[in-house]
N, C-alpha and C. Protein backbone atom coordinates (compact mmCIF):
# COMPACT_ATOMS: atom_id res chain seq x y z
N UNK A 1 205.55 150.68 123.85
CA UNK A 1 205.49 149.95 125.11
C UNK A 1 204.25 150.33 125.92
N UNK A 2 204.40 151.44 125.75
CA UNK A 2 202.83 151.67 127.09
C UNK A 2 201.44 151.42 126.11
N UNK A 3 201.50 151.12 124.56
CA UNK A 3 199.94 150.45 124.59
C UNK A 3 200.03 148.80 124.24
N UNK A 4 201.36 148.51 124.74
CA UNK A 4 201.48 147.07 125.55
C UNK A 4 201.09 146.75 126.71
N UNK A 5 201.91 147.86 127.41
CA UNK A 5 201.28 147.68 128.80
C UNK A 5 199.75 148.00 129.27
N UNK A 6 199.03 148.86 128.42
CA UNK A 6 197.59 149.22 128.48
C UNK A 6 196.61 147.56 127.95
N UNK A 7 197.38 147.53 126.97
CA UNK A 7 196.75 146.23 126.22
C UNK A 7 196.80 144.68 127.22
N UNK A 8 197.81 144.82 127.54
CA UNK A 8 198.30 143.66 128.76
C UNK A 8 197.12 143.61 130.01
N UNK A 9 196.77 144.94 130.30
CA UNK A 9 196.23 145.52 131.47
C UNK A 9 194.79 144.97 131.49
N UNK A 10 194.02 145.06 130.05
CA UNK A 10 192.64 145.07 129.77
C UNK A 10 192.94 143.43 129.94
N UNK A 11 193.87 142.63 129.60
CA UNK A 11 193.65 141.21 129.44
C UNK A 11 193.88 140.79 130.58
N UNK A 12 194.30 141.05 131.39
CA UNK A 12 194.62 140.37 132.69
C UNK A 12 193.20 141.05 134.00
N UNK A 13 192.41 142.24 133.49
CA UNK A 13 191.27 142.34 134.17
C UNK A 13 190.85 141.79 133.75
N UNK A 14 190.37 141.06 132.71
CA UNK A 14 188.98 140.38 132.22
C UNK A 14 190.26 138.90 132.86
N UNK A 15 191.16 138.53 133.04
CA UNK A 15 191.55 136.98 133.13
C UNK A 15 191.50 137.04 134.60
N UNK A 16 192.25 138.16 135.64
CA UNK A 16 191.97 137.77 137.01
C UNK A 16 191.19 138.91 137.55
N UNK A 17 190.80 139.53 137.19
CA UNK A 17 189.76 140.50 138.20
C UNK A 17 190.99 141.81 138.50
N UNK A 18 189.99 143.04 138.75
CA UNK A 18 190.86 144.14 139.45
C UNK A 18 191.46 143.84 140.88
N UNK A 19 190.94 143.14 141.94
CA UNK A 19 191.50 142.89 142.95
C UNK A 19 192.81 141.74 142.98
N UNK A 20 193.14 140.89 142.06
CA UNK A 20 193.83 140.17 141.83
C UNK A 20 194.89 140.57 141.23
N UNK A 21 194.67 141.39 140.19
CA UNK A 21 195.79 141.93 139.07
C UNK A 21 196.66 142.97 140.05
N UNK A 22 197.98 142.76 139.86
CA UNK A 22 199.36 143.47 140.45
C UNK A 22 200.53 143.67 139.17
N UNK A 23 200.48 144.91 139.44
CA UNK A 23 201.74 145.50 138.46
C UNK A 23 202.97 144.58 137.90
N UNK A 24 203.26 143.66 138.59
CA UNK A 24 204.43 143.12 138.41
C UNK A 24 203.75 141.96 137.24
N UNK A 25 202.06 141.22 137.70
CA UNK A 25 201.91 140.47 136.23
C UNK A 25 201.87 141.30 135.14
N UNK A 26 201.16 142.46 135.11
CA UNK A 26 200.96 143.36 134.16
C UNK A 26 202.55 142.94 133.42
N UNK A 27 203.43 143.35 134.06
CA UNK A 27 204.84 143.58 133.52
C UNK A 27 205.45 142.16 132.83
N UNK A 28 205.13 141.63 133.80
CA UNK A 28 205.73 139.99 133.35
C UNK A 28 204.79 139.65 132.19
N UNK A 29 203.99 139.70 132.00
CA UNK A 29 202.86 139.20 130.73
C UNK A 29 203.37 139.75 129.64
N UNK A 30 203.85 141.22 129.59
CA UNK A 30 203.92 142.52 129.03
C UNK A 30 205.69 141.84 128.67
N UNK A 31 206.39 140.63 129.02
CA UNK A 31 207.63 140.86 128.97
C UNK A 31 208.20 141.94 129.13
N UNK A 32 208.20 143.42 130.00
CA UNK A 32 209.12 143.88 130.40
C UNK A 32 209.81 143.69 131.88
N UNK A 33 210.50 144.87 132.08
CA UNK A 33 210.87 145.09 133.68
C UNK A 33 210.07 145.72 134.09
N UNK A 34 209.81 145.52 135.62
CA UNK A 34 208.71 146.38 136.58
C UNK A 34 209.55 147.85 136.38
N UNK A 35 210.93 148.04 136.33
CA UNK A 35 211.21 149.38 136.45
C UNK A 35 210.34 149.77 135.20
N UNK A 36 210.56 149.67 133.95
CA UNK A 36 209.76 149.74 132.90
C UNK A 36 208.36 150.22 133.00
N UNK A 37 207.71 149.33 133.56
CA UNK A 37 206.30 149.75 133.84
C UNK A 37 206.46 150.76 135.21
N UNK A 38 207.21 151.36 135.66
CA UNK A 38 206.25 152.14 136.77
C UNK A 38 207.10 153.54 136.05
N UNK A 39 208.04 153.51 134.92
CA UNK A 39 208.38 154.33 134.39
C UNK A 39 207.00 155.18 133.90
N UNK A 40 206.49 154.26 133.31
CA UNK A 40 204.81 154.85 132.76
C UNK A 40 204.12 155.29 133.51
N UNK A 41 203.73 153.87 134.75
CA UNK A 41 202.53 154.40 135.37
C UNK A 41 203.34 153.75 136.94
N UNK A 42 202.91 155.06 137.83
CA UNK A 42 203.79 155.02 139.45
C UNK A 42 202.53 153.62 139.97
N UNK A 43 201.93 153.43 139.85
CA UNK A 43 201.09 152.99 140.84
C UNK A 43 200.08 152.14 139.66
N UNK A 44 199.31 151.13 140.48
CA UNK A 44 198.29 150.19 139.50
C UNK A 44 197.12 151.08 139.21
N UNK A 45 196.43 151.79 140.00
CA UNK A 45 195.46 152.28 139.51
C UNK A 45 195.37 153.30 138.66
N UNK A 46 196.85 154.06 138.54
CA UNK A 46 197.50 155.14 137.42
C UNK A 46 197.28 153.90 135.90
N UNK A 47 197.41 152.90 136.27
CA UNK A 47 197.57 151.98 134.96
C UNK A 47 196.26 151.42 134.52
N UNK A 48 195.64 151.19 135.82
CA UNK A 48 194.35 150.99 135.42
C UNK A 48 192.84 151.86 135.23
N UNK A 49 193.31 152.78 135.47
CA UNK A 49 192.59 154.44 135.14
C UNK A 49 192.72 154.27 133.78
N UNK A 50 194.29 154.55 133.29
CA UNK A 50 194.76 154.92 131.49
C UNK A 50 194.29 153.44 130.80
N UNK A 51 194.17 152.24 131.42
CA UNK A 51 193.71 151.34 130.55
C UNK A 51 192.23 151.35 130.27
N UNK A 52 191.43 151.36 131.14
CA UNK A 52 190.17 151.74 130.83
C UNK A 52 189.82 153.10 129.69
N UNK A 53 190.42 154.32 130.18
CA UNK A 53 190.41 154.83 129.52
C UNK A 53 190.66 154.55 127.92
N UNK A 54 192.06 153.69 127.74
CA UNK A 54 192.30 153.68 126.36
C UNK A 54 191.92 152.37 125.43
N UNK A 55 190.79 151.54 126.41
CA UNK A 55 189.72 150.41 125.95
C UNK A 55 188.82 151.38 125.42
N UNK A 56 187.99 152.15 126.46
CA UNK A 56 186.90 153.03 126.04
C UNK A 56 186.92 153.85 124.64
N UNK A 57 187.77 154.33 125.04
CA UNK A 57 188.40 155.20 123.54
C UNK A 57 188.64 154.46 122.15
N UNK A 58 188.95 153.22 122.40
CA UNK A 58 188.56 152.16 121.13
C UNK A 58 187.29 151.64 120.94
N UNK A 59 186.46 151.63 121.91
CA UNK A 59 185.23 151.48 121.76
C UNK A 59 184.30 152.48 121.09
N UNK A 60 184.50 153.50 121.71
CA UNK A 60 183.83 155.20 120.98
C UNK A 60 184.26 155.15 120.05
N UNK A 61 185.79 155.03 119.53
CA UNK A 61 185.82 155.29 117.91
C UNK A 61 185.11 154.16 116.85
N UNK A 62 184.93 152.72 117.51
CA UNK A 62 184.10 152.14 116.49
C UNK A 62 182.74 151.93 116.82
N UNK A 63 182.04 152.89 118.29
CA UNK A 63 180.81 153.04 117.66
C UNK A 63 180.60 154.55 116.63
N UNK A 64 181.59 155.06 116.73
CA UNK A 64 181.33 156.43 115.90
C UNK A 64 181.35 155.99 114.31
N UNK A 65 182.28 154.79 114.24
CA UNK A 65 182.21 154.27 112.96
C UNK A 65 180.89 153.48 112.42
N UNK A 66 180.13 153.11 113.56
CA UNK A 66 179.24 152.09 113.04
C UNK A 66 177.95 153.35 113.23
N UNK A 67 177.72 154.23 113.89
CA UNK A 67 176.67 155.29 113.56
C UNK A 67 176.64 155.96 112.29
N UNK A 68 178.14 155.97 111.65
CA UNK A 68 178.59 156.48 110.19
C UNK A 68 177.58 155.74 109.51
N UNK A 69 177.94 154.45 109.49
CA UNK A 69 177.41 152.94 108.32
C UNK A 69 176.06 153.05 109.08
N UNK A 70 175.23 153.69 110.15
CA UNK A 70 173.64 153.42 110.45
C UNK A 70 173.05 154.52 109.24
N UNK A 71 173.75 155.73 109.42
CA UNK A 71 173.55 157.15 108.52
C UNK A 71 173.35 156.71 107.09
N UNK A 72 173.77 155.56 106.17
CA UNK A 72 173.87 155.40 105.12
C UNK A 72 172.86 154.55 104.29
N UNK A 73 172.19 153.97 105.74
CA UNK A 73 170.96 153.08 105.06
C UNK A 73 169.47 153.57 106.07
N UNK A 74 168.72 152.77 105.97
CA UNK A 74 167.44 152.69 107.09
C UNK A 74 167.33 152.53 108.11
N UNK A 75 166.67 153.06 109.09
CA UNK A 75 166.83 152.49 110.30
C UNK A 75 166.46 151.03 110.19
N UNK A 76 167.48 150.54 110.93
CA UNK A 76 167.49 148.94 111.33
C UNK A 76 167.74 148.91 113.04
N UNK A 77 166.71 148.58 113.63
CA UNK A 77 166.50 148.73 115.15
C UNK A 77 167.21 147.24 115.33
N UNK A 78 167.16 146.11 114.69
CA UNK A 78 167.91 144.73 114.97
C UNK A 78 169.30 144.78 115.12
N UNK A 79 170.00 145.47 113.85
CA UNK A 79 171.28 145.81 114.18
C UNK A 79 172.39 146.77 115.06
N UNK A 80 171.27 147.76 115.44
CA UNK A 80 172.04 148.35 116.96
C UNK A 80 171.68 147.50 118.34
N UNK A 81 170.84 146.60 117.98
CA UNK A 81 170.69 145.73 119.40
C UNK A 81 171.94 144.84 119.05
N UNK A 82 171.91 144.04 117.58
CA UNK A 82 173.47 143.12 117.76
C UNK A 82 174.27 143.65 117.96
N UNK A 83 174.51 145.04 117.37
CA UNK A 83 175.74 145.48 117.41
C UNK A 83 176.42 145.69 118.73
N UNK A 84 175.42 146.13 119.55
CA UNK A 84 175.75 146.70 121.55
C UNK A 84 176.02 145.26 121.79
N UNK A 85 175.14 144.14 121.81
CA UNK A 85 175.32 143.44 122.36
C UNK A 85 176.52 142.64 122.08
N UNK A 86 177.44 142.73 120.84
CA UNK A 86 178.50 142.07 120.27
C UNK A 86 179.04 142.99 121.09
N UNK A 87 179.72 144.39 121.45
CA UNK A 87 180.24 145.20 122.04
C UNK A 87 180.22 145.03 123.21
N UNK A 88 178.61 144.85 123.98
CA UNK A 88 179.41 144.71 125.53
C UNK A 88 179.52 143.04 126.01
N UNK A 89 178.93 142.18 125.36
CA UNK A 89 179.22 140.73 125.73
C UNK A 89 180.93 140.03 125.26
N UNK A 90 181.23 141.36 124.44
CA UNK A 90 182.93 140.80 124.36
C UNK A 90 183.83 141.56 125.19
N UNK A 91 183.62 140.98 126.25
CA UNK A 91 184.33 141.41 127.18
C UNK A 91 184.45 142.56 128.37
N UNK A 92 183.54 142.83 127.54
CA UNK A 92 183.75 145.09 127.94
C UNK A 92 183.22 145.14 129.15
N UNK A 93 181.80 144.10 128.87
CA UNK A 93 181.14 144.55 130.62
C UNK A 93 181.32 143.66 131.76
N UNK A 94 182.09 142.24 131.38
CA UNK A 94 183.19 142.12 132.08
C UNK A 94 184.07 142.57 132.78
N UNK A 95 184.65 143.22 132.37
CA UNK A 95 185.93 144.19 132.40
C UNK A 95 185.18 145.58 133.12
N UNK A 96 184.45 145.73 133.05
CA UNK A 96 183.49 146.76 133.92
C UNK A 96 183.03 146.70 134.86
N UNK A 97 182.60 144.95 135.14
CA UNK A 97 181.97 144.07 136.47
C UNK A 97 183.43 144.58 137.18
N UNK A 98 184.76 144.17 136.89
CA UNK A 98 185.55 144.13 137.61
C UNK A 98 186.03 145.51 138.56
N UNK A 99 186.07 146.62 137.78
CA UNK A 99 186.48 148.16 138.24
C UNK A 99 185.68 148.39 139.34
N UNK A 100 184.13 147.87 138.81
CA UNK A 100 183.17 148.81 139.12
C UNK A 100 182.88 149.20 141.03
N UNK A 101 183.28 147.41 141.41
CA UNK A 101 183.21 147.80 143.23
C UNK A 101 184.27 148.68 143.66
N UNK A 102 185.75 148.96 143.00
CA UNK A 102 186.41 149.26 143.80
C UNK A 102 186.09 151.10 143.38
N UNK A 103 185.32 151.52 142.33
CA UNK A 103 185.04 152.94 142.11
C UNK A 103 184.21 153.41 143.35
N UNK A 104 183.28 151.98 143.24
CA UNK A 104 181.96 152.16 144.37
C UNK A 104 182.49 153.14 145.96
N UNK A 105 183.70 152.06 146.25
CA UNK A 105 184.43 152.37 147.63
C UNK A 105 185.28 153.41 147.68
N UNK A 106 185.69 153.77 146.24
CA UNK A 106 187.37 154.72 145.84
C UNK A 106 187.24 155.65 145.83
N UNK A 107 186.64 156.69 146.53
CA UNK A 107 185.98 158.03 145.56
C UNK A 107 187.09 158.65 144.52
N UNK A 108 188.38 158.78 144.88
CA UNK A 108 189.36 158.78 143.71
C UNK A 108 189.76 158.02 142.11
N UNK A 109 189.48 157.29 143.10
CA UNK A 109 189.60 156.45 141.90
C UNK A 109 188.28 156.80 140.80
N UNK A 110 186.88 156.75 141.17
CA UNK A 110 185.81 156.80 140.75
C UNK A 110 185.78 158.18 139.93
N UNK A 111 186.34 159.34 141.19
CA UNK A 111 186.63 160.58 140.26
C UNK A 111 187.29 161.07 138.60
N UNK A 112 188.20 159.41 139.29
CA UNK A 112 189.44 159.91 138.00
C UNK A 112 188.93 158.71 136.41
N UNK A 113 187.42 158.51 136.48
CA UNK A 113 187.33 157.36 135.62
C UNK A 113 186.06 157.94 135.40
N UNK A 114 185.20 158.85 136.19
CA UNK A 114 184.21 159.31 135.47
C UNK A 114 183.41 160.32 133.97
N UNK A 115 185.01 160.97 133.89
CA UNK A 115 184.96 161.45 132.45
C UNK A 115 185.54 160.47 131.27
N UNK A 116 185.93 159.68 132.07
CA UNK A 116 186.46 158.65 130.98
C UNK A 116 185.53 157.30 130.16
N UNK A 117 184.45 157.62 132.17
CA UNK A 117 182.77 156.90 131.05
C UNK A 117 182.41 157.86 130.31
N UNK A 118 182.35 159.35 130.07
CA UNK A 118 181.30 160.34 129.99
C UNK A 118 181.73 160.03 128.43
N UNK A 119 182.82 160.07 128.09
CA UNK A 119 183.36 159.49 126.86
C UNK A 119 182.99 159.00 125.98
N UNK A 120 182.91 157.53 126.34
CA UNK A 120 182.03 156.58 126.09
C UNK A 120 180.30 156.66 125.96
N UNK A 121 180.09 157.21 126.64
CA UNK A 121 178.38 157.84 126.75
C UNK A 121 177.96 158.85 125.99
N UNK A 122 178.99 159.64 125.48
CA UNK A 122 179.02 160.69 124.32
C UNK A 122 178.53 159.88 123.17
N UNK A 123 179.46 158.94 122.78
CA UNK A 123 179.60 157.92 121.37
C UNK A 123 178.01 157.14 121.33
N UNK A 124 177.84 156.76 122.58
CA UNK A 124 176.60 156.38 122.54
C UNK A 124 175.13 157.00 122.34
N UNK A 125 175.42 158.27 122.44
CA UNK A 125 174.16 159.77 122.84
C UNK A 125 173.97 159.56 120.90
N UNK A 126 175.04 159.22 120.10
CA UNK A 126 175.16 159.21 118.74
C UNK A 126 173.82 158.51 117.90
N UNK A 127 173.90 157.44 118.85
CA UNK A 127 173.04 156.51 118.44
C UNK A 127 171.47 156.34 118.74
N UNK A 128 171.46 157.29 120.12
CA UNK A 128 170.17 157.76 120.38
C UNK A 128 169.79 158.84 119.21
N UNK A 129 170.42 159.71 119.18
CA UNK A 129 169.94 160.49 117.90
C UNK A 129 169.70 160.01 116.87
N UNK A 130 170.11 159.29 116.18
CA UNK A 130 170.19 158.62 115.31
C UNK A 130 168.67 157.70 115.16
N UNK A 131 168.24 156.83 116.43
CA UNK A 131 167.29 156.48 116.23
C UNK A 131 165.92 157.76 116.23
N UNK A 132 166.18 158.79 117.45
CA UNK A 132 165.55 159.73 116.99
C UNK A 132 165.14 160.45 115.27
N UNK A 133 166.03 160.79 114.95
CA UNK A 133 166.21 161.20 113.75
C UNK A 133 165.62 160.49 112.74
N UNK A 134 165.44 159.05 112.72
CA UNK A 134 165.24 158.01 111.63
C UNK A 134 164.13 157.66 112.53
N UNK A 135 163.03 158.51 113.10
CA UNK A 135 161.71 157.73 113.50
C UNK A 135 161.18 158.83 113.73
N UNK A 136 159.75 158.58 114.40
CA UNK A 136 158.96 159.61 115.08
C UNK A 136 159.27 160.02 116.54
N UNK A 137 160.26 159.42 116.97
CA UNK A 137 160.56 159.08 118.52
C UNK A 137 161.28 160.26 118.71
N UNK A 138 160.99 160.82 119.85
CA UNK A 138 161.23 162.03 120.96
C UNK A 138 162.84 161.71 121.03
N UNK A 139 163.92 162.30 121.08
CA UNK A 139 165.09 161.95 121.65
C UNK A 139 165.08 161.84 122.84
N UNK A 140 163.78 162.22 123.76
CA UNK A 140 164.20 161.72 125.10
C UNK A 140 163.74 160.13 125.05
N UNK A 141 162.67 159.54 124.20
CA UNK A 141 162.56 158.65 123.97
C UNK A 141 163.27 157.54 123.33
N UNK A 142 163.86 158.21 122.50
CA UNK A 142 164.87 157.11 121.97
C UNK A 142 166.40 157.05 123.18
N UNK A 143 166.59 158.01 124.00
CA UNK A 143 167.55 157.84 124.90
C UNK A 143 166.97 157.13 125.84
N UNK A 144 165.61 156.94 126.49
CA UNK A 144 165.59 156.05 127.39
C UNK A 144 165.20 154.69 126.86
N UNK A 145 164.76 154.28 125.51
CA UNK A 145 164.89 153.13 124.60
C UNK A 145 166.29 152.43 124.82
N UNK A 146 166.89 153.26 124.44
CA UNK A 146 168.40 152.72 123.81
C UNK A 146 169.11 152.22 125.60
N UNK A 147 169.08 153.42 126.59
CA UNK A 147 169.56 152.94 128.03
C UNK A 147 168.66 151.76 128.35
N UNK A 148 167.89 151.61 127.56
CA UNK A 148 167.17 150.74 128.48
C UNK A 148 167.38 149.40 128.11
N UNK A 149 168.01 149.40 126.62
CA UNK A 149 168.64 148.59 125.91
C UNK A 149 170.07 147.68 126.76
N UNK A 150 170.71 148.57 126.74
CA UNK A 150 172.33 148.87 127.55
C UNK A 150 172.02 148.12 129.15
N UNK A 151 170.97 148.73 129.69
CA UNK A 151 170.89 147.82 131.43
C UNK A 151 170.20 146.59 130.98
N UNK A 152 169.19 146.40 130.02
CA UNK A 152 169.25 145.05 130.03
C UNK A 152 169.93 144.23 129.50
N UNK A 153 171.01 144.34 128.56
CA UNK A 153 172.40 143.74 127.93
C UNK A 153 173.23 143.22 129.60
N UNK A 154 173.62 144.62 129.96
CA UNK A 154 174.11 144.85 131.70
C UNK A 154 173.65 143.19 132.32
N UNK A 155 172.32 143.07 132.59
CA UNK A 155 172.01 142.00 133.34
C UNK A 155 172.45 141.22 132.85
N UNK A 156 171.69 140.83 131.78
CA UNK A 156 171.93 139.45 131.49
C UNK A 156 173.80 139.12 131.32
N UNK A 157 174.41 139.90 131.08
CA UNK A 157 175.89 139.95 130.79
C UNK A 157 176.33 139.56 132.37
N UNK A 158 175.85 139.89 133.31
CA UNK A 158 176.37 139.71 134.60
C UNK A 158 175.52 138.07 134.57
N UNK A 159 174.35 137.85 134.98
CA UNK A 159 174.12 136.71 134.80
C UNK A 159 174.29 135.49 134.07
N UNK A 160 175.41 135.71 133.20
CA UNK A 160 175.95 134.93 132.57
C UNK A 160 177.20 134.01 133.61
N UNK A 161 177.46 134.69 134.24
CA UNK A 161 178.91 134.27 135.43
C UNK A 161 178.14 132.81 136.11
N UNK A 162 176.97 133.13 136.30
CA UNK A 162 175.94 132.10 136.83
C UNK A 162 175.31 130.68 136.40
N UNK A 163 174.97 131.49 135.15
CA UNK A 163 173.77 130.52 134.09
C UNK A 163 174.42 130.67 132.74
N UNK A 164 174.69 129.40 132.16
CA UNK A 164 175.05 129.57 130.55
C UNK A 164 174.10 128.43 129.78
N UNK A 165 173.29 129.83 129.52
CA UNK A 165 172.23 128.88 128.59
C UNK A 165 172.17 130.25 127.40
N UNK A 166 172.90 129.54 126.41
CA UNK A 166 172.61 130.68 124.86
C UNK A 166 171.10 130.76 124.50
N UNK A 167 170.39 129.67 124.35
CA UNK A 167 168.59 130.12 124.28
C UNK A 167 168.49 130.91 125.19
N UNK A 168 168.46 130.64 126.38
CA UNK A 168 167.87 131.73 126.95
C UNK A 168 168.28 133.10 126.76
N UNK A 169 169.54 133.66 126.64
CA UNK A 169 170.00 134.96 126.39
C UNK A 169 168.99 135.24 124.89
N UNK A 170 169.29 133.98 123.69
CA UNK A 170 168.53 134.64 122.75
C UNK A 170 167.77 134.59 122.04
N UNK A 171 166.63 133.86 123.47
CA UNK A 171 165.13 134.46 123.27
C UNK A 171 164.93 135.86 123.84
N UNK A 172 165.60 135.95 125.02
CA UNK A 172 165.54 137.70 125.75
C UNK A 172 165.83 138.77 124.35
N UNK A 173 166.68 138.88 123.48
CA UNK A 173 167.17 139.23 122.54
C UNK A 173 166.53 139.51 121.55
N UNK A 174 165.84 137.82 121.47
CA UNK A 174 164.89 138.40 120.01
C UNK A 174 163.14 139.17 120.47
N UNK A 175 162.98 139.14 121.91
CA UNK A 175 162.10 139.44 122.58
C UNK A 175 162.26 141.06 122.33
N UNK A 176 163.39 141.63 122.76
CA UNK A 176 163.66 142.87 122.58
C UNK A 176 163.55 143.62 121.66
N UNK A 177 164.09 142.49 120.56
CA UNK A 177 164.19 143.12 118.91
C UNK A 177 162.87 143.32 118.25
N UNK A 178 161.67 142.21 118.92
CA UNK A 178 160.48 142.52 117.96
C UNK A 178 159.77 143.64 119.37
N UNK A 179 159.91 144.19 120.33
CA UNK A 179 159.40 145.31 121.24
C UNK A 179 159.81 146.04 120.49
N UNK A 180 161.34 146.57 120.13
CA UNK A 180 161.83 148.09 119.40
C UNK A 180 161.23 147.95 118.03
N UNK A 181 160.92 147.06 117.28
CA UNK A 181 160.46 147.05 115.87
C UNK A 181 158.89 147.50 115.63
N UNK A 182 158.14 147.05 116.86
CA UNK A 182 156.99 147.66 117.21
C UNK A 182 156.88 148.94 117.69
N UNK A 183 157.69 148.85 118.32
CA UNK A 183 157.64 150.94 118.75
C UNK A 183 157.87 151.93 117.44
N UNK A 184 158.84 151.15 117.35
CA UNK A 184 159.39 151.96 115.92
C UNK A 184 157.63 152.14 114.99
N UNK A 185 157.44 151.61 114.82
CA UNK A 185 156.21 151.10 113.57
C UNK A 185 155.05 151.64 114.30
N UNK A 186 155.13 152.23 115.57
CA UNK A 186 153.84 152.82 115.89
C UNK A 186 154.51 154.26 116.40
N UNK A 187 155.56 154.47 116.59
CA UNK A 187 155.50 155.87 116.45
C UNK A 187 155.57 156.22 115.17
N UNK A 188 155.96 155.69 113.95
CA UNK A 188 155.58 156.06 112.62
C UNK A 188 154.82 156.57 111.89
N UNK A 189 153.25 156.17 113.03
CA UNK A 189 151.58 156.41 112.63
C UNK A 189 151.02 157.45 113.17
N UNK A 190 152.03 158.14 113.94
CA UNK A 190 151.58 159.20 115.14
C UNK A 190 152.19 160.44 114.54
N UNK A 191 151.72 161.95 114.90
CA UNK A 191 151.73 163.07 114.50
C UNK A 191 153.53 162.94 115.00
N UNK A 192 154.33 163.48 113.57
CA UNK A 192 156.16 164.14 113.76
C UNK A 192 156.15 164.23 114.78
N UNK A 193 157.43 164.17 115.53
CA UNK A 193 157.76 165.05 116.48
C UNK A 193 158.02 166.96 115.99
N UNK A 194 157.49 167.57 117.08
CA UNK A 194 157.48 168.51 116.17
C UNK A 194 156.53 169.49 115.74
N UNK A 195 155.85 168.87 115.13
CA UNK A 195 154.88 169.26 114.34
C UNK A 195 153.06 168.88 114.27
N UNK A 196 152.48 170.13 114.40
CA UNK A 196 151.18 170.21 115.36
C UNK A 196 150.20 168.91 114.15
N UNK A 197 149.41 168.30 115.04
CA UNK A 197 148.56 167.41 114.40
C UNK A 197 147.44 168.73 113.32
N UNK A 198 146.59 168.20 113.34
CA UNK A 198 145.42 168.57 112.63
C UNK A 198 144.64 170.04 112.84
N UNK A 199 143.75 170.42 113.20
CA UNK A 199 143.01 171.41 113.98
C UNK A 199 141.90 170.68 114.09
């Protein structure tokens, strides 16, 4: 029951927003009783703390799975851009638009959800290494590559509420993909990280 009610939780933020959603749809969607649900969780944001949390936590375990399957072949800089972007355009940063003002205002709330991004940002630190590792690129470089990846996904994912034009998202996209394919290919030509050039 409660990763009904967690599961219920994530669908009804992405269908009416955090300010809209009340325990009792949670419950009614969820076909149980409200006694039911506050058996779990006393209060909405007890429910919507543990739901985020236990979205995130499905998210980290299949990017930990898909850094596995990066480890096994070449770096491919195209497929961690689809891959994020299949990840946060389904839904996720949606569902993130929604939390995110009332953390802004909540300091509790914000408190009780910030290790629960750090989480999530762990799984991701995976993938910065990873491009580190499989290039010439600095890990501080491939971490501000890859974030820089993630805020511009961010925008355009919010500007979507606005403007729905699929070319445009993916020309931005393939714009991105041939920038990282070029970096990649010119830190390639440049002295290891590491290791002193010439004398």
């Amino acid at each position: 029951m409660r990763a009904l009610l967690l599961e219920t939780t994530i669908e009804l933020l992405y269908e009416k927003g955090y300010t809209r959603l009340t325990t009792l749809d949670v419950a009614r969607h969820a076909n149980v009783s409200r006694g039911a649900l506050t058996h779990h969780f006393a209060h909405k944001e007890d429910l919507v703390v543990e739901a985020i949390s236990w979205q995130l936590r499905n998210v980290s375990d299949e990017l930990e799975d898909f850094v596995t399957t990066l480890e096994e072949g070449p770096l491919d800089t195209d497929r961690i851009v689809d891959r994020l972007w299949s990840m946060l355009s389904d839904r996720l940063f949606h569902i993130t638009m929604e939390y995110l003002p009332e953390a802004r205002h909540n300091l509790p709330f914000r408190e009780r959800l910030t290790p629960v991004v750090a989480i999530f940002h762990a799984a991701l630190d995976r993938i910065w290494l990873h491009l580190s590792e499989r290039s010439n690129l600095s890990p501080e470089r491939a971490r501000t590559i890859l974030n820089t990846t993630m805020c511009l996904m961010r925008g355009m994912i919010a500007q979507q509420i606005l403007r729905e034009d699929k070319d445009y998202y993916a020309d931005l996209l393939d714009y991105w993909r041939e920038g990282l394919r070029r970096e990649i290919a010119q830190a390639r030509t440049l002295t290891p990280v590491g290791r002193a050039g010439p004398a």
